[in-house]
N, C-alpha and C. Protein backbone atom coordinates (compact mmCIF):
# COMPACT_ATOMS: atom_id res chain seq x y z
N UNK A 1 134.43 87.12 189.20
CA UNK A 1 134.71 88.51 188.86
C UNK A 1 136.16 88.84 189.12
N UNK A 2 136.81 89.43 188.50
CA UNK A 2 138.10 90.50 188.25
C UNK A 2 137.82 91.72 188.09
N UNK A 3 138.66 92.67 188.78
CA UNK A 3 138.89 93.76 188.83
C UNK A 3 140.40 94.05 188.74
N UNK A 4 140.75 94.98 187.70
CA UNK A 4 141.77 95.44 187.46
C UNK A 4 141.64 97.02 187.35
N UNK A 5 143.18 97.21 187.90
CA UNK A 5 143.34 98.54 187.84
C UNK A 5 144.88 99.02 187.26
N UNK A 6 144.43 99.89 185.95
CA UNK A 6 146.32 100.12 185.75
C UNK A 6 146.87 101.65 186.16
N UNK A 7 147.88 101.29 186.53
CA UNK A 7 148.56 102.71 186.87
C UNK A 7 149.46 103.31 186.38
N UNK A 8 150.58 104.49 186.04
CA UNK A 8 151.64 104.37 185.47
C UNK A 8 151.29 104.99 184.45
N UNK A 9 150.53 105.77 183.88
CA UNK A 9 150.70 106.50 182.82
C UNK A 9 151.24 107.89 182.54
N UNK A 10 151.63 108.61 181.30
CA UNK A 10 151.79 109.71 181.74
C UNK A 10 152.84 110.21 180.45
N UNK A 11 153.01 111.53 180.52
CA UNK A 11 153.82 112.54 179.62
C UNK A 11 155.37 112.25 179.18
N UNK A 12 155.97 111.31 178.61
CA UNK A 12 156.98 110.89 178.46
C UNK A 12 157.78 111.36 177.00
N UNK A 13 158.87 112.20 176.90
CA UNK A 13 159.81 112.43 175.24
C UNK A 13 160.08 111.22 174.53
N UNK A 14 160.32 111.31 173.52
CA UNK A 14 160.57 110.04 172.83
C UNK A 14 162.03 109.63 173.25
N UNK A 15 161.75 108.11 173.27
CA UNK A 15 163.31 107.60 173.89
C UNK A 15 163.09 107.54 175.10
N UNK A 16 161.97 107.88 175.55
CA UNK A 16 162.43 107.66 177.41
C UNK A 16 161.57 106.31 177.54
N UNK A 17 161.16 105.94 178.93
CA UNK A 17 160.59 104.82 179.53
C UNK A 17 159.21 104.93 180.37
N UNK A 18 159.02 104.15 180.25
CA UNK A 18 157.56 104.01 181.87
C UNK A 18 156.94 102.94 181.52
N UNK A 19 156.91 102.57 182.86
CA UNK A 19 156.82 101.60 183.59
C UNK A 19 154.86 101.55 183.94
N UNK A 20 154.26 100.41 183.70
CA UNK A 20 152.49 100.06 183.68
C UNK A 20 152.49 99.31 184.71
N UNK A 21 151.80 99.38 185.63
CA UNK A 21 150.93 98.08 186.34
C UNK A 21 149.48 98.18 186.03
N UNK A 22 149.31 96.96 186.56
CA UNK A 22 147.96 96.47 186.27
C UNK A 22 147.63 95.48 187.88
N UNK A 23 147.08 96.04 188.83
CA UNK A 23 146.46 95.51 189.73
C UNK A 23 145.21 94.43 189.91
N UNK A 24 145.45 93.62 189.90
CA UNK A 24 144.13 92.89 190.01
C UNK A 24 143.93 91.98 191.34
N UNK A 25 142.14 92.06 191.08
CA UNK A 25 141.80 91.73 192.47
C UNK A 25 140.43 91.02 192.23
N UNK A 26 139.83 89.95 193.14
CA UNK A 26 139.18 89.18 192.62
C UNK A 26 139.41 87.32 192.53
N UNK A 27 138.72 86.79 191.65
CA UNK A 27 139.23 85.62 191.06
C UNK A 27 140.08 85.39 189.91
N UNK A 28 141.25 85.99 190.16
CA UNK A 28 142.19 85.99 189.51
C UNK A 28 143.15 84.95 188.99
N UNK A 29 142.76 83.51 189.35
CA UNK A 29 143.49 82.44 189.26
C UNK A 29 142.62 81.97 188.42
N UNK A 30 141.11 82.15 188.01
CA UNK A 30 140.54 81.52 187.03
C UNK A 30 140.62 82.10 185.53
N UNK A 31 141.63 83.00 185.54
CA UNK A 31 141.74 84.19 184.42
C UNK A 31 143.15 84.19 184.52
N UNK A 32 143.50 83.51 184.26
CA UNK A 32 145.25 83.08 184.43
C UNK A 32 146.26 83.74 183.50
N UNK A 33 145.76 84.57 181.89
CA UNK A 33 147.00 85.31 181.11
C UNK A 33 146.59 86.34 181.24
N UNK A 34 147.28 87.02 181.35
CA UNK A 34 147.63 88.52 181.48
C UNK A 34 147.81 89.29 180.65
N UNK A 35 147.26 90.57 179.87
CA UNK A 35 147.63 90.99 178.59
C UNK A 35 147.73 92.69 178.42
N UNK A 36 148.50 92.91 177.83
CA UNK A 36 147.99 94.35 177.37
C UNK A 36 147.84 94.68 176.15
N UNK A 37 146.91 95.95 175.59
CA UNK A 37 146.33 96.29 174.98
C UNK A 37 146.33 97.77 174.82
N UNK A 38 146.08 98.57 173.75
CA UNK A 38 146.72 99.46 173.70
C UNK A 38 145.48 99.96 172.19
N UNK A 39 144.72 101.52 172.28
CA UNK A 39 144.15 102.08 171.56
C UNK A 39 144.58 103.28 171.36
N UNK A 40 145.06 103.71 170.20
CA UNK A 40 145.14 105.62 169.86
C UNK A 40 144.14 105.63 169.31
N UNK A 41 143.88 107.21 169.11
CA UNK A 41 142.75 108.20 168.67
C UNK A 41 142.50 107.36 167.60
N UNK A 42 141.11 107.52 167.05
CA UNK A 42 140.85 106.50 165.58
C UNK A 42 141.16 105.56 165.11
N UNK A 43 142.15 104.75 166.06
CA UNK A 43 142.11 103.34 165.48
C UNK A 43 141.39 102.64 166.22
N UNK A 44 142.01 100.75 166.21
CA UNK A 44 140.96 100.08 166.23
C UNK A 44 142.41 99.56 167.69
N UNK A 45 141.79 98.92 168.62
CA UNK A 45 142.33 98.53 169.68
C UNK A 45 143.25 97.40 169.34
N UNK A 46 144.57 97.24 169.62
CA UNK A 46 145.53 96.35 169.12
C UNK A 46 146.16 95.76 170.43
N UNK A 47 146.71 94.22 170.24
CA UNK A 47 147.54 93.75 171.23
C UNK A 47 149.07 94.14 171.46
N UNK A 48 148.97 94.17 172.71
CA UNK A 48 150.76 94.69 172.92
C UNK A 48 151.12 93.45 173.49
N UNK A 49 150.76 93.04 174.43
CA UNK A 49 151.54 92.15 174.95
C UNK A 49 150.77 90.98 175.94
N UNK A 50 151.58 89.27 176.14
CA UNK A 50 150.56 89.12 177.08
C UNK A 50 151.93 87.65 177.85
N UNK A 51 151.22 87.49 179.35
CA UNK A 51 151.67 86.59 180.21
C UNK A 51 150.73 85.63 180.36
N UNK A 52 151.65 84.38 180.55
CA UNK A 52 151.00 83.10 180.89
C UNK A 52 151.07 83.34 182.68
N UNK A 53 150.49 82.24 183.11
CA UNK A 53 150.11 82.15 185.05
C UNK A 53 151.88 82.41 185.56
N UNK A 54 151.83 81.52 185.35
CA UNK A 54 154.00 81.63 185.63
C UNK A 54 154.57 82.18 185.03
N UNK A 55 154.78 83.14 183.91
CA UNK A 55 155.46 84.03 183.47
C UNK A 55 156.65 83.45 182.58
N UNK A 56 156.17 82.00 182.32
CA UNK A 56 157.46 81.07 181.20
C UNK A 56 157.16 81.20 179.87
N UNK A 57 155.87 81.91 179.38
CA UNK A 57 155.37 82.05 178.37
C UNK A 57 154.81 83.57 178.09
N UNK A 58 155.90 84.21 177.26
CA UNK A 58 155.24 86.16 176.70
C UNK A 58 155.04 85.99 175.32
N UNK A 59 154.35 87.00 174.74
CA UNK A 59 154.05 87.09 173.72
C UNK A 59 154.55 88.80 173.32
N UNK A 60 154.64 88.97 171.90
CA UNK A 60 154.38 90.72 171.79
C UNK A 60 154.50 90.93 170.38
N UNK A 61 153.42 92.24 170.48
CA UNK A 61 153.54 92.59 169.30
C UNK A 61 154.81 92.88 168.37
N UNK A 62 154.88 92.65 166.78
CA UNK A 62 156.22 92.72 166.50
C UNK A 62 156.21 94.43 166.54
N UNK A 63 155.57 95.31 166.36
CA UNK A 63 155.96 96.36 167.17
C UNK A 63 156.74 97.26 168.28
N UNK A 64 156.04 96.33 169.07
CA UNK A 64 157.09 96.69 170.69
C UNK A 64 158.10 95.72 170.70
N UNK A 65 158.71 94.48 169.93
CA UNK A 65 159.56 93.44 170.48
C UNK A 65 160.61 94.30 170.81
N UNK A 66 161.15 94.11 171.54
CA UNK A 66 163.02 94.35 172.03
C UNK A 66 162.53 95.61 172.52
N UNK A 67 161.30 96.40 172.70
CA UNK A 67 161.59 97.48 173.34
C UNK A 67 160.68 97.66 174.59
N UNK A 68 159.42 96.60 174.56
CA UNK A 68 158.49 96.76 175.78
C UNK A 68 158.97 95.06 176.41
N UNK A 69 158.67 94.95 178.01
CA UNK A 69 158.51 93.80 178.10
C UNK A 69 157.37 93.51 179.45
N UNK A 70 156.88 92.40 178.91
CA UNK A 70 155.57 92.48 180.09
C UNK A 70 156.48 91.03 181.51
N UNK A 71 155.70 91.35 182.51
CA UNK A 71 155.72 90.82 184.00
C UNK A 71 155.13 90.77 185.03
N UNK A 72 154.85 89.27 185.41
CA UNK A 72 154.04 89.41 186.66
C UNK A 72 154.03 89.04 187.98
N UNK A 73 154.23 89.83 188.72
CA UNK A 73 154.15 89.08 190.25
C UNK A 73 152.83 88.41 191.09
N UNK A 74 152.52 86.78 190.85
CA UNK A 74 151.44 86.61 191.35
C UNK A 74 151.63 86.96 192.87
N UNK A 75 152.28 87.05 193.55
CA UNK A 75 152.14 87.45 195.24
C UNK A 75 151.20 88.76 195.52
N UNK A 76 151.49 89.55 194.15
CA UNK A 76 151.12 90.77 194.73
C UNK A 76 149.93 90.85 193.67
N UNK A 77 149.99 89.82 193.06
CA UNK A 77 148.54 89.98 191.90
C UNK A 77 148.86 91.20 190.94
N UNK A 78 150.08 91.22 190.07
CA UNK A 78 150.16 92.73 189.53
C UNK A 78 151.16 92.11 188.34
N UNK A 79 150.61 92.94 187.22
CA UNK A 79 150.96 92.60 185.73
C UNK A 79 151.81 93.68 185.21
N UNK A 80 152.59 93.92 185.14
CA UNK A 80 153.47 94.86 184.57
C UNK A 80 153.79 94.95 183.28
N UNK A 81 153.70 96.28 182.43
CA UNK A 81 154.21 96.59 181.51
C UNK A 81 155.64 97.27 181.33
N UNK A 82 157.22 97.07 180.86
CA UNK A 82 158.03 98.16 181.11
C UNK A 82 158.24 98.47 179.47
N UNK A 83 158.52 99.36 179.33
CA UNK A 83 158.22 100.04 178.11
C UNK A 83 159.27 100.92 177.65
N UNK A 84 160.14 100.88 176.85
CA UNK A 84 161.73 101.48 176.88
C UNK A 84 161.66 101.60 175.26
N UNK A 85 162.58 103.06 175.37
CA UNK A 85 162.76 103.29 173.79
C UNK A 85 161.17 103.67 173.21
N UNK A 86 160.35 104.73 173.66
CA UNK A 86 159.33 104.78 173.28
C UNK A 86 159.23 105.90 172.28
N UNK A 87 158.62 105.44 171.77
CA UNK A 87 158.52 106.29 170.24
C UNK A 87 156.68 107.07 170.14
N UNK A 88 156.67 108.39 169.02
CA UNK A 88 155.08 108.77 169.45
C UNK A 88 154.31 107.81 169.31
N UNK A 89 154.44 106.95 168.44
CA UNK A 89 153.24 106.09 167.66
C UNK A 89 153.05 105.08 168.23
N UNK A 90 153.84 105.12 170.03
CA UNK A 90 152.95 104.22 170.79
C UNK A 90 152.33 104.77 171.98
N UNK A 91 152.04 106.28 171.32
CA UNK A 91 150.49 106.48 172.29
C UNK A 91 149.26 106.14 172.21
N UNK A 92 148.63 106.18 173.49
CA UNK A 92 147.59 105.42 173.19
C UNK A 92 146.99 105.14 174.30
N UNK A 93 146.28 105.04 174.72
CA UNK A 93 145.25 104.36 176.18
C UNK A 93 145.77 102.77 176.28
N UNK A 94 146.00 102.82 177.23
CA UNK A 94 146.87 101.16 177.90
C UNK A 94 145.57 100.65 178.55
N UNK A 95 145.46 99.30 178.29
CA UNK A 95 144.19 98.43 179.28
C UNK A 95 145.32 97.29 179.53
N UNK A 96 144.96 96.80 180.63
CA UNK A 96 145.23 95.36 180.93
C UNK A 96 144.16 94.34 180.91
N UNK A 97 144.28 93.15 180.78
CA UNK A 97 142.98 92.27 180.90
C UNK A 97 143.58 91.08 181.36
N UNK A 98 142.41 90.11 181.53
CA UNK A 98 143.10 89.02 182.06
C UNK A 98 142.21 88.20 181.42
N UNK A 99 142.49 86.67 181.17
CA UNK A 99 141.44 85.47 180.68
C UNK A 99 142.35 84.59 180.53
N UNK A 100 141.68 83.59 179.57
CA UNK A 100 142.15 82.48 179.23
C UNK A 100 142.56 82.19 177.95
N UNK A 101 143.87 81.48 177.65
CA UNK A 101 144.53 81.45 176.43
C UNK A 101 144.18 82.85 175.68
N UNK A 102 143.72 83.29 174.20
CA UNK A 102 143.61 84.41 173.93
C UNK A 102 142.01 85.10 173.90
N UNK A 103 141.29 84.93 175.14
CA UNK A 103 139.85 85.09 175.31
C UNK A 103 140.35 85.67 176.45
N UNK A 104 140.04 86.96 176.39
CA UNK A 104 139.73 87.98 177.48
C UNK A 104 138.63 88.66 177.88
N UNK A 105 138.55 88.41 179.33
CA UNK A 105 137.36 88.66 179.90
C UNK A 105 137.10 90.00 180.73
N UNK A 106 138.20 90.21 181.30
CA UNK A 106 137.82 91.52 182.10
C UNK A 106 138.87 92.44 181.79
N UNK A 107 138.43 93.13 181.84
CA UNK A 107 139.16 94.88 181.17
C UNK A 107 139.35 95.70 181.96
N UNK A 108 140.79 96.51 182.45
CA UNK A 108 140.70 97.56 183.22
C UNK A 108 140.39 98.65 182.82
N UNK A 109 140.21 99.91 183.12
CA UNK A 109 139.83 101.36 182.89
C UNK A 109 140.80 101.89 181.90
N UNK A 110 142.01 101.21 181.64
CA UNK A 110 142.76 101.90 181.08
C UNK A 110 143.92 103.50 181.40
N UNK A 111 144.64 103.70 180.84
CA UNK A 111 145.35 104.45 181.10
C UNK A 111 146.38 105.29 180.13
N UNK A 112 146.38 106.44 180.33
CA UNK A 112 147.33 107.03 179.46
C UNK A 112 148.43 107.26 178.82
N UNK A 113 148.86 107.10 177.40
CA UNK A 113 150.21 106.99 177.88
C UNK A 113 150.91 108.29 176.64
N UNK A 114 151.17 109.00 177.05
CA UNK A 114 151.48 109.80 175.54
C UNK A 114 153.16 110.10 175.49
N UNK A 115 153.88 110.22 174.24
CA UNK A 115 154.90 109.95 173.72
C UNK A 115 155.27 111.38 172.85
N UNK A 116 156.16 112.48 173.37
CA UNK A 116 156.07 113.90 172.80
C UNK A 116 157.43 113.67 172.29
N UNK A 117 157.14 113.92 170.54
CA UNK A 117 158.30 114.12 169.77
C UNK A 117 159.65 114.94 169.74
């Protein structure tokens, strides 16, 4: 089992920043990439971003490239999203997850993130 928790959401103008964690706790070494994920109102849940165990391998949507970047500190077990240059149309409820290669298994609660024009 994994348990994740993300934090960091919140009321941001366009052009500004904020910063996601994603806490996890558990068996976290058997769920080794790290990812985020990202749903607005009526759509369908899309990938933002994701980490390998060591952090030598990111991925991202061509969406966010050059403007989000994901990170993780295994010491502290925590997955970070930083998120710069944000525009409305990347609001949306933030999840983190964790699994293997692109099979994800556990899902956090998610979190808010809204983007005022």
């Amino acid at each position: 089992q994994v348990q994740l928790v993300e934090s960091g959401g919140g009321l941001v103008q366009a052009g500004g920043s904020l910063r996601l964690s994603c806490a996890a706790s558990g068996r976290t070494f058997s769920w080794p990439v790290m990812g985020w994920f990202r749903q607005a109102p009526g759509k369908d849940r899309e990938f933002v971003a994701a980490i390998n165990y060591f952090g030598g391998r990111t991925d991202y949507a061509d969406s966010v490239k050059g403007r989000f970047t994901i990170s993780r500190d295994n010491a502290k077990n925590t997955v970070y999203l930083q998120m710069n240059s944000l525009k409305p149309e990347d609001t949306a409820v933030y999840y983190c997850a964790s699994g293997v290669a692109d099979s994800y298994k556990y899902w956090g609660q998610g979190t808010q993130v809204t983007v005022s024009s």
